[in-house]
Protein backbone atom coordinates (compact mmCIF):
# COMPACT_ATOMS: atom_id res chain seq x y z
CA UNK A 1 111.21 150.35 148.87
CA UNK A 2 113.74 147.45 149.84
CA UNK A 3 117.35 147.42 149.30
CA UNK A 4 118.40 146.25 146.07
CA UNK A 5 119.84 142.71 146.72
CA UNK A 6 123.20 141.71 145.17
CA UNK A 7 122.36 137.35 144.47
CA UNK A 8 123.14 136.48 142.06
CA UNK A 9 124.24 136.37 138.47
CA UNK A 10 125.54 133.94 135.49
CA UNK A 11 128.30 134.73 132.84
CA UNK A 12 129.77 133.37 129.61
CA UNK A 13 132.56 134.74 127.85
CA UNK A 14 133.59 133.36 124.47
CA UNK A 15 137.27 133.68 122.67
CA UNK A 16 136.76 134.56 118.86
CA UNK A 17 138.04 131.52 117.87
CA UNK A 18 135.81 129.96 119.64
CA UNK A 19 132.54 131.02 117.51
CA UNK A 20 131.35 130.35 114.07
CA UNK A 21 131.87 134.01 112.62
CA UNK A 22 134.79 135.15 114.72
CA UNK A 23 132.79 137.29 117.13
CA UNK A 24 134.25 137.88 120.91
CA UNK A 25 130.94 137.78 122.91
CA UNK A 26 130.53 138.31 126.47
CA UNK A 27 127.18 138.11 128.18
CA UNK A 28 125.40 137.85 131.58
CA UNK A 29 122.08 137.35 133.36
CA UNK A 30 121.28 140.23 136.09
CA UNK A 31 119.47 138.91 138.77
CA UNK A 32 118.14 140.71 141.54
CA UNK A 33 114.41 141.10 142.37
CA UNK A 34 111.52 139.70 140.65
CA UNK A 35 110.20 143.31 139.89
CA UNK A 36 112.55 145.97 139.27
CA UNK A 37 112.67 147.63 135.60
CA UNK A 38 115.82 148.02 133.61
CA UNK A 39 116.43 150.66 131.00
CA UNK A 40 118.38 151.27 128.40
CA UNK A 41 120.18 154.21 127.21
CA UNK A 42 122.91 155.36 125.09
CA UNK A 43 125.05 158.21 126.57
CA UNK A 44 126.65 160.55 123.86
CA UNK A 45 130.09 161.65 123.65
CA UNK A 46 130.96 164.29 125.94
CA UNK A 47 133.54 166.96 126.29
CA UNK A 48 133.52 168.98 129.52
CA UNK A 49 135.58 172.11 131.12
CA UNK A 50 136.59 170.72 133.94
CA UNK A 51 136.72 167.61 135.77
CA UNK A 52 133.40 165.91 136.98
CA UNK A 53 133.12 164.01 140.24
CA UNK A 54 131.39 160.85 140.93
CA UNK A 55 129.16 160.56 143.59
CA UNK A 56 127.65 156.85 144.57
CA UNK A 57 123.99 157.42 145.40
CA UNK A 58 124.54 154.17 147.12
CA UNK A 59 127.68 154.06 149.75
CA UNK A 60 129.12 157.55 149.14
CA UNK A 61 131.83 156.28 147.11
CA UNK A 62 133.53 159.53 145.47
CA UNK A 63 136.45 159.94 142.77
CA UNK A 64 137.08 162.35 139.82
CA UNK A 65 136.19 161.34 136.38
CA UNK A 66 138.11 162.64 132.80
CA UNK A 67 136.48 165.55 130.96
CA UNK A 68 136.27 163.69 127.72
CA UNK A 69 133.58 160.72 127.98
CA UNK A 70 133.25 157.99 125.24
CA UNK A 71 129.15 157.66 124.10
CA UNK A 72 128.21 153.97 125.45
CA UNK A 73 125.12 152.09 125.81
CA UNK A 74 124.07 151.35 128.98
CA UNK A 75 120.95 149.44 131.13
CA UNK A 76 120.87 151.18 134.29
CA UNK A 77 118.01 150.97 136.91
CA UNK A 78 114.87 152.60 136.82
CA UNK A 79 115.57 154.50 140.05
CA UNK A 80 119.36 155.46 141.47
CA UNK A 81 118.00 155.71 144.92
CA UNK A 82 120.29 152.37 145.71
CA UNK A 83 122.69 153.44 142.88
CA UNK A 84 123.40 153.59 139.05
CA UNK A 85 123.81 149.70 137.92
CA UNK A 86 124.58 150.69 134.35
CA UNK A 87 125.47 146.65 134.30
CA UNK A 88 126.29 146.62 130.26
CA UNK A 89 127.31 148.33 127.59
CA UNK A 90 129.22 149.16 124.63
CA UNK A 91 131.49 152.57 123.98
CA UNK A 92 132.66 154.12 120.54
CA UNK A 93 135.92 152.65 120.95
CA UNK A 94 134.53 149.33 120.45
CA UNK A 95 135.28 147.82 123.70
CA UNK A 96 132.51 145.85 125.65
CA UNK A 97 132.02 145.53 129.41
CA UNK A 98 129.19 143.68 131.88
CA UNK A 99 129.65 144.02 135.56
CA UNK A 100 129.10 142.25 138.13
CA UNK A 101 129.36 138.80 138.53
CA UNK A 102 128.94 138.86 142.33
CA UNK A 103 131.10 136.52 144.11
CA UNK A 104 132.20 135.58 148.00
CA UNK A 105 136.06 135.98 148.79
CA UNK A 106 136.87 133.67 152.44
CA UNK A 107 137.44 134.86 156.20
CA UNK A 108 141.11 134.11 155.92
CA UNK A 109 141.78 136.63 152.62
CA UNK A 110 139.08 138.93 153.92
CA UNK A 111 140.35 138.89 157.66
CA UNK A 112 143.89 139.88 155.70
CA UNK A 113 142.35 142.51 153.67
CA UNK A 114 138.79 143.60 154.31
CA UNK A 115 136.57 145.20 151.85
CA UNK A 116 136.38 148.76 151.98
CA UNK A 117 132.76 150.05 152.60
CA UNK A 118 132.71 153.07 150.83
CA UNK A 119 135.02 151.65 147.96
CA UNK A 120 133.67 150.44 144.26
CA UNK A 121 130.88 148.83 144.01
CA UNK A 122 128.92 147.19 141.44
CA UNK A 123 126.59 150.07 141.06
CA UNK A 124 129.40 152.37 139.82
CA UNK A 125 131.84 149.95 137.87
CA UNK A 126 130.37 150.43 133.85
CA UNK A 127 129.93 154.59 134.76
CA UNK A 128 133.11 155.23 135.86
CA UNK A 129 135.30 152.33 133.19
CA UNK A 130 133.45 152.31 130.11
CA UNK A 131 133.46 155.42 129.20
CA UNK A 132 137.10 156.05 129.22
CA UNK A 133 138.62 152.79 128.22
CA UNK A 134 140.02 151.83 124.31
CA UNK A 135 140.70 148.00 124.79
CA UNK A 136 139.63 145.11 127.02
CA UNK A 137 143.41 145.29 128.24
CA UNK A 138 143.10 148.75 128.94
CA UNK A 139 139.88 148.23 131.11
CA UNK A 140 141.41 145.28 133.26
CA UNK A 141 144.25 148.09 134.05
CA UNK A 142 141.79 151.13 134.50
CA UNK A 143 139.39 149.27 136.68
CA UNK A 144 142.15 147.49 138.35
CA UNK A 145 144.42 150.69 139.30
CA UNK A 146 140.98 152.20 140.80
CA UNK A 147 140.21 149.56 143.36
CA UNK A 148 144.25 149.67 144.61
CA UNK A 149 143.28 153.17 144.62
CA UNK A 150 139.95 153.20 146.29
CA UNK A 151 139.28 149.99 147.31
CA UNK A 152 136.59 147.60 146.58
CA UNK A 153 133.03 147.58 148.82
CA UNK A 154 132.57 144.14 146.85
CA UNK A 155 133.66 140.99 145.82
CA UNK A 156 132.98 140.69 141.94
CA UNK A 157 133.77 139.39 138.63
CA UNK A 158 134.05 142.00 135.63
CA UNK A 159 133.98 141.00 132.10
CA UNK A 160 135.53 143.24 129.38
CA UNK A 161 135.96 142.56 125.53
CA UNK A 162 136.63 143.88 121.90
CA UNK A 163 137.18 142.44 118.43
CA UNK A 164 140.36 140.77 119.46
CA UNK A 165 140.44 139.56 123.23
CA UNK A 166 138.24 138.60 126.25
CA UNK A 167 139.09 139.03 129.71
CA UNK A 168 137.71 138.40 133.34
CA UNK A 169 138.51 139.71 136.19
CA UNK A 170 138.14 139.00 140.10
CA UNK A 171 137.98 141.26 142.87
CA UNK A 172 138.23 139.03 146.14
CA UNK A 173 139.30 141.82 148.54
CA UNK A 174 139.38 145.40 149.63
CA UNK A 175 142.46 145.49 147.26
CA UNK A 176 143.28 142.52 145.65
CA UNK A 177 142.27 141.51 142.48
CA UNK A 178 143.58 138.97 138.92
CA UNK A 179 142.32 138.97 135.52
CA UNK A 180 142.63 136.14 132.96
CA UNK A 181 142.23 136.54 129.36
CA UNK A 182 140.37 134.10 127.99
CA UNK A 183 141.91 132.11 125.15
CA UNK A 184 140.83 132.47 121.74
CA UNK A 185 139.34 129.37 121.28
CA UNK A 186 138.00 128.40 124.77
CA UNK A 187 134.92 129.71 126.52
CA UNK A 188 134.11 129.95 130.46
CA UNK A 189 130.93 129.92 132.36
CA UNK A 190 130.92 131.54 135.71
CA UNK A 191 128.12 131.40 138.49
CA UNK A 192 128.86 133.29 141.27
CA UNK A 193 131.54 132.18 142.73
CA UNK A 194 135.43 133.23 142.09
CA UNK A 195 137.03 131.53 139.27
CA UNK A 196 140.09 132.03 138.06
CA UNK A 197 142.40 129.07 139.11
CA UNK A 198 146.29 128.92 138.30
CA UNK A 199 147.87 132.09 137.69
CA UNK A 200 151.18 132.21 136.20
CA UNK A 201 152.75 135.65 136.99
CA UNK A 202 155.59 135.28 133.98
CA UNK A 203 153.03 135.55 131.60
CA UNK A 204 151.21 139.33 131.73
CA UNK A 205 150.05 138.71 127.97
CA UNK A 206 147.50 136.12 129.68
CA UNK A 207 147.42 137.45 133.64
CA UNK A 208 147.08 140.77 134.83
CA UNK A 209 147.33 140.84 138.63
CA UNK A 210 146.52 143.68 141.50
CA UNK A 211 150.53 144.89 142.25
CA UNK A 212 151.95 142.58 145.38
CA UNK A 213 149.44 140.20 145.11
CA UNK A 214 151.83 137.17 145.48
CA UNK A 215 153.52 139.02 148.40
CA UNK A 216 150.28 139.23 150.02
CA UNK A 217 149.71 136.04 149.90
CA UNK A 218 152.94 134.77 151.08
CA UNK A 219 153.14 137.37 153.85
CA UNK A 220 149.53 135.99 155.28
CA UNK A 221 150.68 132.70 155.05
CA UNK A 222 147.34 132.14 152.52
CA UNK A 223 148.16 129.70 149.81
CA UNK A 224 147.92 125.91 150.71
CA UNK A 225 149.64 124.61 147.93
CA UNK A 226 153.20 123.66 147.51
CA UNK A 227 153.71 124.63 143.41
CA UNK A 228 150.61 126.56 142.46
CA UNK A 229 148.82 129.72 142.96
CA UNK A 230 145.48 128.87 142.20
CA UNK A 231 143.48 131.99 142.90
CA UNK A 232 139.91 130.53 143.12
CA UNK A 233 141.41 128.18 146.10
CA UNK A 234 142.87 130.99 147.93
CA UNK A 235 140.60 133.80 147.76
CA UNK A 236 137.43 131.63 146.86
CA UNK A 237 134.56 129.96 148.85
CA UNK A 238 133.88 125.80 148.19
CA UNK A 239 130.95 125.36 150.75
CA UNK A 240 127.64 123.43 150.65
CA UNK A 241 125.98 126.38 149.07
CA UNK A 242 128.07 126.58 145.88
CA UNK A 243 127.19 123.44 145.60
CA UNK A 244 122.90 123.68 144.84
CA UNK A 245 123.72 127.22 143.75
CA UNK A 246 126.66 127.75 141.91
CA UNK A 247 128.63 125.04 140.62
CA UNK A 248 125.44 123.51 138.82
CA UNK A 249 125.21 126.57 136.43
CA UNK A 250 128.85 125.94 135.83
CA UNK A 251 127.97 122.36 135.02
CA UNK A 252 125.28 122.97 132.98
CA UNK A 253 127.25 125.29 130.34
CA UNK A 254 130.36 123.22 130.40
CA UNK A 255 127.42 120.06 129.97
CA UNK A 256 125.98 122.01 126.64
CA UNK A 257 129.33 123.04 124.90
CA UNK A 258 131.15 119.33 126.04
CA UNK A 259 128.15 116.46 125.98
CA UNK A 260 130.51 114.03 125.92
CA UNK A 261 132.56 115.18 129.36
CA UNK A 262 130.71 113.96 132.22
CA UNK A 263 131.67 115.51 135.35
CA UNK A 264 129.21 116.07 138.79
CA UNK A 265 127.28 119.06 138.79
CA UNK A 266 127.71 119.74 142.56
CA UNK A 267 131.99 119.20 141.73
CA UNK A 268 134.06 122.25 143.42
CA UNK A 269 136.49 121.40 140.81
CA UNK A 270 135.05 122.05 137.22
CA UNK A 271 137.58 123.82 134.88
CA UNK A 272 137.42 127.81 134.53
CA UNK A 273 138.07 128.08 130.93
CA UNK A 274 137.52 124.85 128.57
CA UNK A 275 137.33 124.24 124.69
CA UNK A 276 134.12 123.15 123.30
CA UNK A 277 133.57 120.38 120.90
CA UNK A 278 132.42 122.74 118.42
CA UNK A 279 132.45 126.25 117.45
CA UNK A 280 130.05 128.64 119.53
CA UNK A 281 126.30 130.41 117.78
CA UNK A 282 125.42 133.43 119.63
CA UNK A 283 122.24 131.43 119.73
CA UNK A 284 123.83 129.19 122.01
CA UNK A 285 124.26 131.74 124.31
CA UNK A 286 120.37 133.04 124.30
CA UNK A 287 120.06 128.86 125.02
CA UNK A 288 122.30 129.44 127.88
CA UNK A 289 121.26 132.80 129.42
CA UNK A 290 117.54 130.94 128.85
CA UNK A 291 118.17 127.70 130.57
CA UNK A 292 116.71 125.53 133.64
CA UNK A 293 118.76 122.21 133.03
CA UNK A 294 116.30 121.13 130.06
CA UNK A 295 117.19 117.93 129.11
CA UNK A 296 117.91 116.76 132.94
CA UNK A 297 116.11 115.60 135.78
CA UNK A 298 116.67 118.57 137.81
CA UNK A 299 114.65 120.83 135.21
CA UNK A 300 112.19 123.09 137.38
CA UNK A 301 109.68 123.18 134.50
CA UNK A 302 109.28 119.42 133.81
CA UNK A 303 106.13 117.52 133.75
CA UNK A 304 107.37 115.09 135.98
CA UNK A 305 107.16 116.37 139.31
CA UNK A 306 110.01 115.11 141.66
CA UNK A 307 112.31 116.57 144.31
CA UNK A 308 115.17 116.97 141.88
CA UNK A 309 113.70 119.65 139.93
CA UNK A 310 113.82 122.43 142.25
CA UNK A 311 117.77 120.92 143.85
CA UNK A 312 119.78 123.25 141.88
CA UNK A 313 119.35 127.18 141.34
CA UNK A 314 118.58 127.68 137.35
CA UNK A 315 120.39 130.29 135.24
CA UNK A 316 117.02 131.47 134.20
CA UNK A 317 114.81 132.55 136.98
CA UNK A 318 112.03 135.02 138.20
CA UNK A 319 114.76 137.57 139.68
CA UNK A 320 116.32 138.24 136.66
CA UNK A 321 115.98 141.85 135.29
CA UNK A 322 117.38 141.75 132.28
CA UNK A 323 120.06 139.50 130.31
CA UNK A 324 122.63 140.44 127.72
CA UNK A 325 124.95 139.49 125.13
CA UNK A 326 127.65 141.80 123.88
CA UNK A 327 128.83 140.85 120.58
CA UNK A 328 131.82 142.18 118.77
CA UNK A 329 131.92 141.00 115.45
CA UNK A 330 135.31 140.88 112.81
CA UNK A 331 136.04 143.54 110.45
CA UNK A 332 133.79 145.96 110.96
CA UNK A 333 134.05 149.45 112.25
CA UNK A 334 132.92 149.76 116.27
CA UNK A 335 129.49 151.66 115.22
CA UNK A 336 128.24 148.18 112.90
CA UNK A 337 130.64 145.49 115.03
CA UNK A 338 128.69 146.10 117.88
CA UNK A 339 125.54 144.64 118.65
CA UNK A 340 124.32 144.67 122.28
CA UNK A 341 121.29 141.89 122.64
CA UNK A 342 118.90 143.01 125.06
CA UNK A 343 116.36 140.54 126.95
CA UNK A 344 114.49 142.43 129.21
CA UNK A 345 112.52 140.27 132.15
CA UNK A 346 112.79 136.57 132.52
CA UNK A 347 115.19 135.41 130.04
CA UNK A 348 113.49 132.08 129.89
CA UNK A 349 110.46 134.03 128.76
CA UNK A 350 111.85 136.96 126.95
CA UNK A 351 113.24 137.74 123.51
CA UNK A 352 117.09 139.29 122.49
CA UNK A 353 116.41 142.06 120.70
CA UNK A 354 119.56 143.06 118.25
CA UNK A 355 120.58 147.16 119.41
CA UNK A 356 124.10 148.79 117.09
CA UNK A 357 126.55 150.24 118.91
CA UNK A 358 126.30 153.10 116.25
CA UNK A 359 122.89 154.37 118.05
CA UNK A 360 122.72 157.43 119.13
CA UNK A 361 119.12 156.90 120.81
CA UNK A 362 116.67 153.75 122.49
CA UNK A 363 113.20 153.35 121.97
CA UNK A 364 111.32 155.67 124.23
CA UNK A 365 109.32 152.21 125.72
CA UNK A 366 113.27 151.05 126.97
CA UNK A 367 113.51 154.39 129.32
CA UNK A 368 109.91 153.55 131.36
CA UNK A 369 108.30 151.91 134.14
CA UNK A 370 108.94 152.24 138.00
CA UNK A 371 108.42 149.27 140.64
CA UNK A 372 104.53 148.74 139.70
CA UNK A 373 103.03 147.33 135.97
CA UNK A 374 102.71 149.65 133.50
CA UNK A 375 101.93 149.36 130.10
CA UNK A 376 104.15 151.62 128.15
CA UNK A 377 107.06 150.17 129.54
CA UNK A 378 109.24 147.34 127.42
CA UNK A 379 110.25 145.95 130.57
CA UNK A 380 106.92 145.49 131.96
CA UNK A 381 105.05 143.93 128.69
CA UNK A 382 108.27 141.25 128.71
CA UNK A 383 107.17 140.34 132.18
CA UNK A 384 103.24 140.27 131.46
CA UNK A 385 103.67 137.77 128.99
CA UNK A 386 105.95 135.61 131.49
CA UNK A 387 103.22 136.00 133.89
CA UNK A 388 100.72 134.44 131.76
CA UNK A 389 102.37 131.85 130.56
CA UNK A 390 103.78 131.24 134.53
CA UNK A 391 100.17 130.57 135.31
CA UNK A 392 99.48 127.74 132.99
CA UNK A 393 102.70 127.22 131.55
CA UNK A 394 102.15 123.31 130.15
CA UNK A 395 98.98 124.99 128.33
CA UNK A 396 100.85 128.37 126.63
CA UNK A 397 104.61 127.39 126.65
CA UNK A 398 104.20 126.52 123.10
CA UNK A 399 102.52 129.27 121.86
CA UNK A 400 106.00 131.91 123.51
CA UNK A 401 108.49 128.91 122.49
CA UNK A 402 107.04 129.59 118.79
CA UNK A 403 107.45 132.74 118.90
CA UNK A 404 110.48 133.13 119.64
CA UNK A 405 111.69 131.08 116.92
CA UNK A 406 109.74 133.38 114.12
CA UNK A 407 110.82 136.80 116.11
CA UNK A 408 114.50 135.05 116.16
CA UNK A 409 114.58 134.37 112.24
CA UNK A 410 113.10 137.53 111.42
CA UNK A 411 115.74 139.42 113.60
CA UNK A 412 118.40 137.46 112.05
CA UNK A 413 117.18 138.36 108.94
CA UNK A 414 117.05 141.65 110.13
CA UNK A 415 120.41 141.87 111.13
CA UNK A 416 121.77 140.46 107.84
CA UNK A 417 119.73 142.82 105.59
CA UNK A 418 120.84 146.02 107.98
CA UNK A 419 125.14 144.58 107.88
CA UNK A 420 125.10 144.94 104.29
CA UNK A 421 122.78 148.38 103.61
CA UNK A 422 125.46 149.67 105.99
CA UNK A 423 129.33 149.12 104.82
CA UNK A 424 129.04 151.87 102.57
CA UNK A 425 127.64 154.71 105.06
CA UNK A 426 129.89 157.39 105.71
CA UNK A 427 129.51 158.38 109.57
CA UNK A 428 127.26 160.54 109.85
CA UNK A 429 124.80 158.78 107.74
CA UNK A 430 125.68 155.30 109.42
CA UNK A 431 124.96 156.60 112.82
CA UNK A 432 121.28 157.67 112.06
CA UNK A 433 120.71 154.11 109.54
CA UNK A 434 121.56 152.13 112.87
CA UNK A 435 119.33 154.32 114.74
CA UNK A 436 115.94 153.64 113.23
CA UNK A 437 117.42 150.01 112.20
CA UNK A 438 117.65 149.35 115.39
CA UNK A 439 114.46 151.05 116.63
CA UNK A 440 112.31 149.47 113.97
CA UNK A 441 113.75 146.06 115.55
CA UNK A 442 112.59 146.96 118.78
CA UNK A 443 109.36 147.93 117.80
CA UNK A 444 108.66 144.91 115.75
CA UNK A 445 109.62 142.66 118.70
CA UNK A 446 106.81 144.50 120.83
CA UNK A 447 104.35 144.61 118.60
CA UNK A 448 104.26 140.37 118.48
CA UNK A 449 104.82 140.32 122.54
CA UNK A 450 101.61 142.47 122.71
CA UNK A 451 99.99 140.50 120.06
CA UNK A 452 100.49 137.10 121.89
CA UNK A 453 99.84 138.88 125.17
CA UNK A 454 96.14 139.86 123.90
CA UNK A 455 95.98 136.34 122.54
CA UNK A 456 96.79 134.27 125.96
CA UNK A 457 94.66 137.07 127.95
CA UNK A 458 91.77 135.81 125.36
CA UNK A 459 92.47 132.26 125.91
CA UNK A 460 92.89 132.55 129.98
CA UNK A 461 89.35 134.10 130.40
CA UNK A 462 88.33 130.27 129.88
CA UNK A 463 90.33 128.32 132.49
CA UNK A 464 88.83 130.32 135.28
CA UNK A 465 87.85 127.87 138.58
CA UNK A 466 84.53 129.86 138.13
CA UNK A 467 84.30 128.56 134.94
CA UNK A 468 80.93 126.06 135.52
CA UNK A 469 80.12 123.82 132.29
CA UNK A 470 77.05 121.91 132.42
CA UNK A 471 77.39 118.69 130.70
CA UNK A 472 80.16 118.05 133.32
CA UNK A 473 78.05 118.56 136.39
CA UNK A 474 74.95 116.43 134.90
């Protein structure tokens, strides 16, 4: 087996006063390989005698870890032979986290202060922060006091939220790292690349920094500008790549939540954090997550074939393994705020199916399948039916884009109906309701891919090249 690649990735983060029901959401596409399962688990609380150490399966990265352990949802890999890549999740203490963004620091910051190669990586960020974190805040400053500590093998964005604040932050070096939280009505769309741009080091309520940061920039003579310390110029890349790769992504969100801005999608100068012209759905974020620049000439999927459509890298594409949105909704205890949407395959292609953060177990389907097709395996019947309708997509797009809608409303509906049944649970109770709630939600979504599955297999076995009809050939 190859290497697991680290490509790419695409992430939105929303402020809660930036969405319609005063949800923080964070959520990301992870792309890697066109085949490689995801699972999802939920890892209980856990009290132990004595400190445990973790191990990276993938550099040898070692450090101890606290005896108590928050429960959290996770979506690791289906193998750790190239490491954990937990990637998501939500603990008990109602605080969210996705990680990694990957991104590329320069020669000049890296020549000043390399990345260490048996530091963090992104394999090991959600195992050994989630667990043990009660705030977004407090995650910035746990993750951020380990890579001073350790060092980072990586450069990579982290995203961390709970019912009050969002925050993102940048590793660029071995050491070195920033966080911004986002603002509470704003939103920002990030695609690989590093971000963050004017940091203002008199305000820690907004900007949490690596300690000596600015001295390490002045002492390495780093920072181009006269007045500002804009951390994506210093520590950032603004090549030819970022722009067919990354800054198009970037344009595309900002496009969808500001129509009437109109700005170049290959500009190394789009805005980090912006306000939209209306509030946010989470819907707008499955849009997003789902996307290949519909509505524009460089749409990879249009029925006009010209070379624009494959010039920019979509945010949906065939490498992506899974995508999720973490959504921390107002008011409610952590077990019912919670809700960690889970698209398993091709986004594009694939469904976001609603899980608590109250569960205490997945669906047994969510914890199969290795690097070949198998059919008892959620990940592998998402990307069955994105193989089918790949192969004559202008024929069967309708039939998934349908239903998706009716699995959407019903979910929704679902959702609703489950929200209220629960506000008067005690605990205990509550736990087990969100369980099966959220099982019976997975299991419905299944049941109508395998339906449609068994329908376009039906429908295929007629647009063979074999096919031979003879009032054609008269």
């Amino acid at each position: 087996m190859e290497r697991k690649t680290f490509s790419a990735c695409t992430s939105i983060l929303v402020g809660r006063q930036a969405t319609v029901d005063g949800s923080t959401m964070i959520a990301r596409t992870e792309d890697a390989k066109t085949a490689w399962p995801k699972y999802f688990v939920v890892h209980p609380h856990q009290v132990l005698q004595a400190e445990p150490q973790f191990v990276s399966p993938d550099n040898g990265f070692t450090m101890t870890l606290p005896k108590i352990r928050g429960k959290y949802t996770a979506t690791p890999e289906w193998t750790d032979k190239y490491g954990i890549f937990e990637e998501s999740g939500i603990n008990e203490y109602g605080v969210a986290m996705s990680a990694t963004e990957s991104a590329y620091a320069n020669e000049r910051v890296l020549g000043a202060d390399p990345l260490v190669e048996k530091g963090i990586g992104e394999e090991a960020m959600v195992t050994i922060t989630l667990p043990y974190i009660k705030s977004a805040r407090a995650g910035v400053k746990h993750l951020g006091q380990l890579i001073e500590k350790y060092g980072a093998s990586e450069t990579n964005g982290v995203l961390f939220s709970d019912q009050s604040e969002v925050w993102y932050l940048e590793i660029a070096t071995g050491h070195y790292w920033a966080a911004q939280r986002i603002p509470d009505n704003c939103y920002a769309v990030v695609a690989n690349q590093l971000a963050i741009q004017n940091i203002d080091f008199n305000d820690p309520q907004n900007f949490l920094t690596a300690k000596g940061l600015k001295q390490f920039v002045l002492n390495n003579h780093l920072n181009s500008s006269r007045s500002n310390f804009n951390f994506r110029e210093i520590f950032g890349t603004q090549d030819q790549s970022d722009t067919v790769y990354n800054t198009p992504r970037v344009w595309y969100g900002q496009r969808y939540f500001n129509p009437q801005s109109k700005q170049d999608p290959q500009s190394q100068q789009l805005p980090f954090v912006r306000q939209a012209e209306r509030l946010i759905y989470r819907e707008d974020l499955e849009y997003l997550l789902g996307s290949h620049y519909q509505g524009t000439v460089y749409d990879p999927l249009s029925r006009q074939n010209t070379a624009l459509n494959h010039k920019f890298r979509p945010i949906s594409l065939a490498k992506t393994q899974e995508a999720h949105i973490l959504q921390l909704r107002p008011e409610y205890p952590a077990a019912l705020s919670g809700l960690h949407w889970l698209a398993l395959g091709v986004t594009a292609q694939s469904i976001f199916v609603p899980f608590y953060a109250g569960i205490t177990q997945t669906p047994t389907s969510y914890q199969r399948g290795n690097a070949t097709y198998s059919s008892d395996s959620a990940y592998w019947q998402f990307k069955l039916l994105g193989i089918l309708v790949d192969a004559h997509y202008h024929l069967f797009g309708d039939s998934l884009a349908a239903l998706q809608k009716e699995v959407r409303i019903q979910l929704n509906q679902n959702v609703r109906q489950t929200d209220q049944q629960a506000q008067n649970l005690s605990n205990k109770k509550l736990a087990e309701f969100l369980t099966q709630a959220s099982l019976k939600n997975a299991a419905y979504v299944s049941q109508k891919i395998n339906e449609l599955t068994a329908e376009l297999i039906t429908t295929a076995t007629a647009l063979s090249p074999l096919d031979f009809k003879t009032d054609e050939n008269l």
